[in-house]
Every structure is written in C-alpha cells, then in structure tokens.
Protein backbone atom coordinates (compact mmCIF):
# COMPACT_ATOMS: atom_id res chain seq x y z
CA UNK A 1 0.00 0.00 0.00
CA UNK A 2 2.97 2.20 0.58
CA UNK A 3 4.32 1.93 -2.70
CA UNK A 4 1.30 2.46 -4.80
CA UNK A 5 0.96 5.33 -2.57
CA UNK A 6 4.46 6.94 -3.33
CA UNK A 7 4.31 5.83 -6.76
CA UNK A 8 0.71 7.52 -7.16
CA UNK A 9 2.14 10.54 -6.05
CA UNK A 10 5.35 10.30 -8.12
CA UNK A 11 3.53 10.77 -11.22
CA UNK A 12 1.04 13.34 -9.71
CA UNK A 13 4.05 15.20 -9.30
CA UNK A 14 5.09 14.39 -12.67
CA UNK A 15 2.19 15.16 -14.70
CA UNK A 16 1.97 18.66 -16.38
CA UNK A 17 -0.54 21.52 -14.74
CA UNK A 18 -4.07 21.49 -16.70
CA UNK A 19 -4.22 24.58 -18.65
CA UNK A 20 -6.63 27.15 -19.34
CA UNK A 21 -8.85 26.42 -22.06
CA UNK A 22 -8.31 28.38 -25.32
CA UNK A 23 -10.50 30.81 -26.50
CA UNK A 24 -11.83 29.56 -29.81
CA UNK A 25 -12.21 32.65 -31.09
CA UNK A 26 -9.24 34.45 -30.80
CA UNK A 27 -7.56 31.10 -32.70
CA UNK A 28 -9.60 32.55 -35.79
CA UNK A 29 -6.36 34.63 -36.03
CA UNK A 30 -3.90 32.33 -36.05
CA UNK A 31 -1.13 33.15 -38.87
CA UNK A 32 -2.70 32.48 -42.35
CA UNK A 33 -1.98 33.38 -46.19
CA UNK A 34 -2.92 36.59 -47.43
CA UNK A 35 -5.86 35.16 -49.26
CA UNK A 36 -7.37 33.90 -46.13
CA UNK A 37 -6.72 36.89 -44.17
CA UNK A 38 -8.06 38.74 -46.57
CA UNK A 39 -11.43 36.44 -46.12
CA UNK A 40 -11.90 36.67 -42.59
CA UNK A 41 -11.95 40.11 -42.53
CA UNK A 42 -14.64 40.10 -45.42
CA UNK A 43 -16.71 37.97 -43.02
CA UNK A 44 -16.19 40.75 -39.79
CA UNK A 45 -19.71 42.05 -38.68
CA UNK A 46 -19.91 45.91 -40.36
CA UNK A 47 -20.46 46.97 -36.90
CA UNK A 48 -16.61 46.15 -36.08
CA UNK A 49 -15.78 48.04 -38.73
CA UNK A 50 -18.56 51.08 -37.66
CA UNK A 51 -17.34 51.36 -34.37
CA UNK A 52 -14.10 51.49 -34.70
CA UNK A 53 -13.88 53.77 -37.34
CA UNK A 54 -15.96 56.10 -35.25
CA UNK A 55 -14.25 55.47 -31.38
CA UNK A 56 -10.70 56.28 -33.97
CA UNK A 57 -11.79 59.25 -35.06
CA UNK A 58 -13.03 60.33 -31.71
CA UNK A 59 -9.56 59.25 -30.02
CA UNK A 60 -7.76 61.10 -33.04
CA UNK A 61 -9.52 64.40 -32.33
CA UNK A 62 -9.13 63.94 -28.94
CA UNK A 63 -5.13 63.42 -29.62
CA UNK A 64 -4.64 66.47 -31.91
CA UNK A 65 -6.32 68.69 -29.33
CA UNK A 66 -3.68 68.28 -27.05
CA UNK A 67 -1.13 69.97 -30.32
CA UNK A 68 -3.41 71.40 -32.39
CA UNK A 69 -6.59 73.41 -32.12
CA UNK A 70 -8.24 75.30 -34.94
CA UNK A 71 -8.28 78.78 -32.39
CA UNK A 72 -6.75 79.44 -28.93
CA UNK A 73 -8.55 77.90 -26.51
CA UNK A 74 -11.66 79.89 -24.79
CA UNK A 75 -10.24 82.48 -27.15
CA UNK A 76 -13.40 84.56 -27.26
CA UNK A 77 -14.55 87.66 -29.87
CA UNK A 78 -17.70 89.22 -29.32
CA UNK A 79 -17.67 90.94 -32.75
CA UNK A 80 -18.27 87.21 -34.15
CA UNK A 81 -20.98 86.07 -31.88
CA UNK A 82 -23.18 84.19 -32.78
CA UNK A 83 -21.70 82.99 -36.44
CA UNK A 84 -22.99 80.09 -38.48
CA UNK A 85 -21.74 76.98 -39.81
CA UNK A 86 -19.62 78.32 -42.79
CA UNK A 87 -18.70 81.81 -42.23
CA UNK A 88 -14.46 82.54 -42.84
CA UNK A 89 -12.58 80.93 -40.29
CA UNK A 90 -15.03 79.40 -38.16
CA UNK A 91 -16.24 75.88 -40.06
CA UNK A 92 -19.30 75.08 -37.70
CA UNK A 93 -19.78 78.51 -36.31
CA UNK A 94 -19.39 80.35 -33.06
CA UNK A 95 -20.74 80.28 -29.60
CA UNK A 96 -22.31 83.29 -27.84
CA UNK A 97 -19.14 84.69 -26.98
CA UNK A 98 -17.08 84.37 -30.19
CA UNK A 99 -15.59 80.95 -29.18
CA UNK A 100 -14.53 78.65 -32.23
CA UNK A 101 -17.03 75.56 -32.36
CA UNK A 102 -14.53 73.10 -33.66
CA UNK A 103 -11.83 74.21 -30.97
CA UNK A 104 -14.89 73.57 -28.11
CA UNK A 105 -15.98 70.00 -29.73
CA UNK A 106 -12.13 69.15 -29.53
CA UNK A 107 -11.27 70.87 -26.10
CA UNK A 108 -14.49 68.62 -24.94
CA UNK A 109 -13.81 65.20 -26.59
CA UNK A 110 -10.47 65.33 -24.26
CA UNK A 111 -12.36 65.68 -21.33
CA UNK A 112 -15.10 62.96 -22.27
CA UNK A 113 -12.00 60.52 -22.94
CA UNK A 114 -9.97 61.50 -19.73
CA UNK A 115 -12.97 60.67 -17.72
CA UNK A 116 -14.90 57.96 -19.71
CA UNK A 117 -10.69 56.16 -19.58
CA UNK A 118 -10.22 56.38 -15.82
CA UNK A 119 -13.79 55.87 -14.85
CA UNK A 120 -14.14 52.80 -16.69
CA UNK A 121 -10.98 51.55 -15.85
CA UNK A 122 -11.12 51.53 -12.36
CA UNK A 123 -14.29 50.06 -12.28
CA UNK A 124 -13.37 47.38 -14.64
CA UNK A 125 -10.22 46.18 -12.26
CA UNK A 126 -12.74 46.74 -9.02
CA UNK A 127 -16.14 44.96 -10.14
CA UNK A 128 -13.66 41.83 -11.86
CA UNK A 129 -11.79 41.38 -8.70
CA UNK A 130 -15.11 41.22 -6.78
CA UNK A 131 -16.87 39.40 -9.35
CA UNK A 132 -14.09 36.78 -9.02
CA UNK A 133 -13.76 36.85 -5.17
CA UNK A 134 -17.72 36.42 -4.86
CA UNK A 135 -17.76 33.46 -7.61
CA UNK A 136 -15.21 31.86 -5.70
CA UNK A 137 -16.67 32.13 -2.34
CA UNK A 138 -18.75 29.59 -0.28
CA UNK A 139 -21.96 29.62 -1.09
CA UNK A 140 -23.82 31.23 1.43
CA UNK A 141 -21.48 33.94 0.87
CA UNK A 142 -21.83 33.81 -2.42
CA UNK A 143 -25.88 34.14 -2.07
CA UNK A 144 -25.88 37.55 0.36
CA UNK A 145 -22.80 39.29 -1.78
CA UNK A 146 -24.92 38.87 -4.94
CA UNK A 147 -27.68 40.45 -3.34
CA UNK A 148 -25.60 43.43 -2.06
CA UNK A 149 -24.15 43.59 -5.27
CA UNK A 150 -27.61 43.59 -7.10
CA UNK A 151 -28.47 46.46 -4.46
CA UNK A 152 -25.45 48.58 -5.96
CA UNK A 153 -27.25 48.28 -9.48
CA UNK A 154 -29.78 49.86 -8.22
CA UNK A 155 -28.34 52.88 -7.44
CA UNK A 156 -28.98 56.00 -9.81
CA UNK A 157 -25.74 57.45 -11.24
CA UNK A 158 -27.27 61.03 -11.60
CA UNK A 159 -28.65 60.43 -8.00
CA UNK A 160 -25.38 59.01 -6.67
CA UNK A 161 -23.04 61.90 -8.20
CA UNK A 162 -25.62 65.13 -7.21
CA UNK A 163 -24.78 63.54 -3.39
CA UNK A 164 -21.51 63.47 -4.25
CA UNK A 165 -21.44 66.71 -5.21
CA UNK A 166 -22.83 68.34 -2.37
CA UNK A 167 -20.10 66.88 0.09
CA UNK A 168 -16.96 67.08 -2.72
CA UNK A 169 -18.02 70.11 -5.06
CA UNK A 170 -18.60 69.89 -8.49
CA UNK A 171 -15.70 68.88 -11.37
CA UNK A 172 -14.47 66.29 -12.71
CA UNK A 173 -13.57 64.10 -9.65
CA UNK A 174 -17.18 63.92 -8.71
CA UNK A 175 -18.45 62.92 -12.12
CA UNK A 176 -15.48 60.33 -12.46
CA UNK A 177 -16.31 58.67 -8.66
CA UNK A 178 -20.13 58.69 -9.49
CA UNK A 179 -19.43 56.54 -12.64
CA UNK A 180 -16.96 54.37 -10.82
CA UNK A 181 -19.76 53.95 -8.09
CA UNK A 182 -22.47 53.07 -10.83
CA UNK A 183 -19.63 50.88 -12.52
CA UNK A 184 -18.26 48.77 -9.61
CA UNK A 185 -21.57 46.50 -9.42
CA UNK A 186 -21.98 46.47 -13.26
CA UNK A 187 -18.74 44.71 -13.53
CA UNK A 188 -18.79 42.30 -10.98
CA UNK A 189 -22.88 40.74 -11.28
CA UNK A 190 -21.24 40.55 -15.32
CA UNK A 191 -18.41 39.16 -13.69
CA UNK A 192 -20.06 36.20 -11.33
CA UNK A 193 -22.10 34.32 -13.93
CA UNK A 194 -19.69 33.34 -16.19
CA UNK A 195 -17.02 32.79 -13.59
CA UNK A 196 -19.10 30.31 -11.65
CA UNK A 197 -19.78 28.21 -14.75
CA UNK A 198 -15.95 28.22 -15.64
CA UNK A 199 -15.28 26.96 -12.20
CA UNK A 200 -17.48 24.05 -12.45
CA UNK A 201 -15.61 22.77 -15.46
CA UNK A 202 -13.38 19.16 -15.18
CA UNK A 203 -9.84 21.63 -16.59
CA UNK A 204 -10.30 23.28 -12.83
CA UNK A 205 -11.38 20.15 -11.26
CA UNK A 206 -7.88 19.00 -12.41
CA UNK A 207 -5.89 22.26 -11.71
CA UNK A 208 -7.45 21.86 -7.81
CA UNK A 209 -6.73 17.93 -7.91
CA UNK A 210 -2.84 19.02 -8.81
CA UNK A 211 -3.02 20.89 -5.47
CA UNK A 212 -3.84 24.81 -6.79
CA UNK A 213 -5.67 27.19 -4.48
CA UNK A 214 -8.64 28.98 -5.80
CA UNK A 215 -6.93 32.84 -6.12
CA UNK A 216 -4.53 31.27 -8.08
CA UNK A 217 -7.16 29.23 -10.14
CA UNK A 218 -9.35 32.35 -10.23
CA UNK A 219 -6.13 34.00 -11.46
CA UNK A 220 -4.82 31.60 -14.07
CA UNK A 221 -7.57 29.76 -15.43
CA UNK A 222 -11.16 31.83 -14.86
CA UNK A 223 -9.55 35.24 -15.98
CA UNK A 224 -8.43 34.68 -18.95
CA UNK A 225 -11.11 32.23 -20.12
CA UNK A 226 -13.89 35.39 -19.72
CA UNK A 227 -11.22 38.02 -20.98
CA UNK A 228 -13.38 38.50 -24.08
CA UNK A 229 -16.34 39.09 -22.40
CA UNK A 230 -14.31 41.77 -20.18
CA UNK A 231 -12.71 43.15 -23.78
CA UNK A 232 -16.67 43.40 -24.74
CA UNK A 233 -18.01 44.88 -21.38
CA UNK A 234 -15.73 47.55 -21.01
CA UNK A 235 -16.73 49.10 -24.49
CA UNK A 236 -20.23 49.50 -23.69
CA UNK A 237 -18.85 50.78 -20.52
CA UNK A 238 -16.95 53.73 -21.78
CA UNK A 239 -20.01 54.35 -23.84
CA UNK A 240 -22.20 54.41 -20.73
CA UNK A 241 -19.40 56.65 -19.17
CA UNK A 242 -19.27 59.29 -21.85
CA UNK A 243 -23.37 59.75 -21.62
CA UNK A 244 -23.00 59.91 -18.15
CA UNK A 245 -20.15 62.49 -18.42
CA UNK A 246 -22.00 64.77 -20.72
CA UNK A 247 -25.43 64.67 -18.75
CA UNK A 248 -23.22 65.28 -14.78
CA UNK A 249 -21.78 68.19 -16.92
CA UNK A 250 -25.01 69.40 -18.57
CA UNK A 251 -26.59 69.43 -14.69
CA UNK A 252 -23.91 71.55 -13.24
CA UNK A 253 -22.02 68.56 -11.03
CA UNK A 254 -19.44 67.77 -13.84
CA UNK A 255 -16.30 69.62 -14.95
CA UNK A 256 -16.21 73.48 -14.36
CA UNK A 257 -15.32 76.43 -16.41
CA UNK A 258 -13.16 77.34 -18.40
CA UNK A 259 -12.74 73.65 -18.89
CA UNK A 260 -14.59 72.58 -21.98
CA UNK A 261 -17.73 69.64 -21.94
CA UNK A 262 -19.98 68.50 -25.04
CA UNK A 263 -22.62 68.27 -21.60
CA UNK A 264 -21.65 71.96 -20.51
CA UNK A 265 -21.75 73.02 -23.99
CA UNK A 266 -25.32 71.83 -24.33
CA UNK A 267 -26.08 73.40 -21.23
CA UNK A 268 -24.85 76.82 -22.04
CA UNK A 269 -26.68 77.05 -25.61
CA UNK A 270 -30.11 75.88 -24.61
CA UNK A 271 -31.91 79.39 -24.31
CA UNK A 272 -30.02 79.90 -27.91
CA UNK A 273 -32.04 76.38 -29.70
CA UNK A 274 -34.39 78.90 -31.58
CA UNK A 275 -31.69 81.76 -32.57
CA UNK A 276 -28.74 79.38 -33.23
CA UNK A 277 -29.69 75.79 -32.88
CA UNK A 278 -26.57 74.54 -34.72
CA UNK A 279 -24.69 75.49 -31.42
CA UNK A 280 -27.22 72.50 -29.48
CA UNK A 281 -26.62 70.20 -32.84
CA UNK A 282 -23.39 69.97 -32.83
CA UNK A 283 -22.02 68.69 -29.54
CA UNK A 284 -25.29 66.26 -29.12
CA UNK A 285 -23.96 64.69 -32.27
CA UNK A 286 -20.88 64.48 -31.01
CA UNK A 287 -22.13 62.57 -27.99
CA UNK A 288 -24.19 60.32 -30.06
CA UNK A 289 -21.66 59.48 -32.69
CA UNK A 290 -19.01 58.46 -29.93
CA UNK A 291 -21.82 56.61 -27.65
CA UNK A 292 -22.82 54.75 -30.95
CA UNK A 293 -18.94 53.76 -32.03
CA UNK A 294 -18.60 52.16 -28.66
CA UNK A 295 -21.49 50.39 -28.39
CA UNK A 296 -21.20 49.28 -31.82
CA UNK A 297 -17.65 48.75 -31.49
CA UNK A 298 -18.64 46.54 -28.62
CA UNK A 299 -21.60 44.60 -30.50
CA UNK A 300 -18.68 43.49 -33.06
CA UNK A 301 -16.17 42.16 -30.56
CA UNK A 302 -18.91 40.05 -29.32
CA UNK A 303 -19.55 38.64 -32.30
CA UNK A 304 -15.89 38.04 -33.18
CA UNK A 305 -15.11 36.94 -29.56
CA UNK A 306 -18.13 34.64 -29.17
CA UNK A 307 -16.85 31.48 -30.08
CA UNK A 308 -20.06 29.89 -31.52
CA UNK A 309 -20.37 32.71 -33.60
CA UNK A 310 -16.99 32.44 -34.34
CA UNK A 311 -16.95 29.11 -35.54
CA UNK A 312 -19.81 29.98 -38.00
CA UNK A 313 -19.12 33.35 -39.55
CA UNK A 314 -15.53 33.66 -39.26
CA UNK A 315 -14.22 30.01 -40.10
C-alpha cells in the first residue's frame, strides 16, 4: 500500500498543470496566407468596422487637441458672436461669446475621454476582482454578496453623483467617482455568472486535484477564459461613461469652467435652440456618434469573440 501510494504521487508530481482552455475565437487569427486573411476580414460584422472607425476618429480628435486646435482655446470675440456653420474661419460657427465651435468639440472630446478612460478603468479592475472573489466564495457567501451587489445596481448614477457633489463640489472628480460607483456593481454581477460556470468545469477540477488554491485558479484559469467578455463589457462601458459624463456636466455637477464639456456646452446654448440651434446640434452629435462607435464597437467584438459565432461566420 505504501508503494502504490508513493508511486501515485510520483507521477502526480510528474504530470503537467491542466491549462486554461483556449479561447476559440481568438484562434480565428492564427497566422494564415494573405488570401485567407483577406477572407476573414470580409466575413467581420460591419459593426466592427462602424465602431471602430468612429471610437478612432473620436480618439484622433481627442489626440490632436492636445497639439493642435483650430483657435486658442476659450479664445473669445464678441464681434463674431453668434456665427454660423460656414462663415471665414469658423467651419461650424461660433458660440455666444465668439468661441470657435470646432476648438470647443475638440477641447471637450479630451475631457469625455480623460474621464470615460479612468472611470471605466477603475471600475473594470474593481467589479472583476469582486466578481471573481464572490464566484469563488462559499456559497452562502456567495448568495448575500450577490444580493448586495444587485443592491449597488440599483443605485442612480445622476442620484449618486448630485450627493456626491454636495459633500466634494462639483468637477471632474465627482463625475469620475459617481461613474466608478455606478460601474463597480456592473462589472462584478457581469463578472459572477460566467465565472461560476468556468469553475465548475473538469480543466479546474484537475488544476485543484494538482493541489492549486482557488486565487490562483481564479487568477490563471477563470480570468483569462472570460477576458473576451471583459474586452466586450468595457466598451459598452466607456459608452455608458461618456453619456453619463455629458449629462453630470449638462446638470452643473461635472467639470467646471473654463474647462470645456460637449454636456456643458449643451447646457450653455439651450436658451439659444431657436436663434442658433446649430450650437445644441453639434455637440449632441458628437455625444451620439461616440456613444454609438462604442457600443457598436462593442456589439462586433462580441460577435468576433463569441466562439459559436466564431466558428460559423468567421471560419
């Protein structure tokens, strides 16, 4: 009995550690000839190629701000108030007080991306690691901190940030922690689903039968097997986050002047929709176009990253 013991264990130690199962998606990709590259990405879903032709454009602008602006910013010129879309110098017009359109769409796009980018970041890293702490949990635990987390998506973001701002002040730190508050439980009930199911498959049966504790099975095999769903969460995210953004800044509780905001913007031009309503048009479309490249930008990566729909339209 002793040696079948030590020899059972001799090969235990000998056999290699189970690993993760590959995503059979992202093996689509693998290194092929031209003509079948060229294939696959006939078969991409248009609205992969949609959204990211309009989130580029919307990081580009928001890039070439930061060098480039067509005027100074909050340069302002009250003897061109009030000019439309066209007039010498001034492509989509002026604002009230002689401000350059195009220069406030671009000034504004960097603020929607600086906090859309660390709102949705932190609450990515946040609402995984809880997601994965809860899904690993016993399950009575498991059963109250889905409930509290269900209780944190019920909380209003406009609600959440207005409280915020009466204790911090209004600006951009208050609109980025009410989106990271809205966020956080977002993430993590996305998170807890799929994580669960991974865990009850035989690969992490075998990693735990090798002798592996769960955070390092949470860590090494459950991560990276819902990675694509994470890839295709966090683009609807920073969609949510820009909309959220523009409507803290339109209320008063987001950024501050003389920073720029498509929400502020929109804010500042209302009593103006009858005399100049271009000045209203412009930075709503701005907030739809970007909203609609990341949401559509997110549609297609869940089509590509799905692997049943992977295997049939992309094979």
């Amino acid at each position: 009995m002793a040696s079948w013991t030590h020899e059972s264990a001799t090969k235990r130690a000998s056999m290699p550690e189970p690993q993760p199962m590959e995503a059979t998606a992202l093996n689509q990709f693998a290194p092929a000839r031209p003509e079948a590259l060229w294939r696959r990405l006939g078969r991409l879903p248009i609205t992969l190629y949609l959204g990211g032709t309009l989130v580029s454009l919307f990081v580009l602008v928001t890039l070439v701000s930061f060098v480039w602006t067509p005027h100074p910013p909050n340069q302002m010129n009250l003897s061109t108030r009030l000019a439309s879309p066209g007039t010498s110098g001034f492509l989509l017009g002026t604002d009230r007080a002689g401000r350059d359109v195009v220069t406030e769409l671009m000034l504004g796009a960097r603020n929607s991306l600086y906090v859309s980018v660390v709102s949705t970041i932190v609450a990515m890293v946040l609402g995984t690691a809880i997601g994965l702490a809860i899904a690993g949990s016993p399950r009575v635990i498991q059963g109250v901190s889905t409930r509290l987390v269900d209780a944190g998506l019920a909380l209003p973001g406009i609600l959440t940030a207005l409280v915020l701002a009466a204790k911090l002040g209004a600006g951009n730190t208050t609109a980025t922690l009410a989106i990271i508050t809205w966020q956080v439980p977002v993430a993590a009930r996305v998170t807890i689903g799929p994580a669960r199911q991974i865990l009850a498959l035989d690969f992490v049966e075998a990693a735990y039968g090798y002798g592996r504790r769960k955070p390092y099975v949470l860590r090494r095999h459950v991560l990276p097997n819902i990675g694509p769903l994470l890839i295709v969460l966090g683009s609807v995210m920073f969609a949510a986050a820009i909309l959220i953004e523009a409507a803290l800044a339109f209320l008063g509780v987001g950024v501050q002047p003389p920073t720029s905001s498509w929400g502020r913007f929109l804010n500042e031009t209302q009593s103006l929709l009858e005399a100049a309503p271009f000045l209203m048009f412009f930075p709503g479309l701005a907030i739809v176009l970007t909203a609609l490249g990341f949401n559509l930008l997110g549609d297609g990566l869940r089509t590509v990253l799905d692997p049943q729909q992977a295997r049939s339209g992309l094979s």
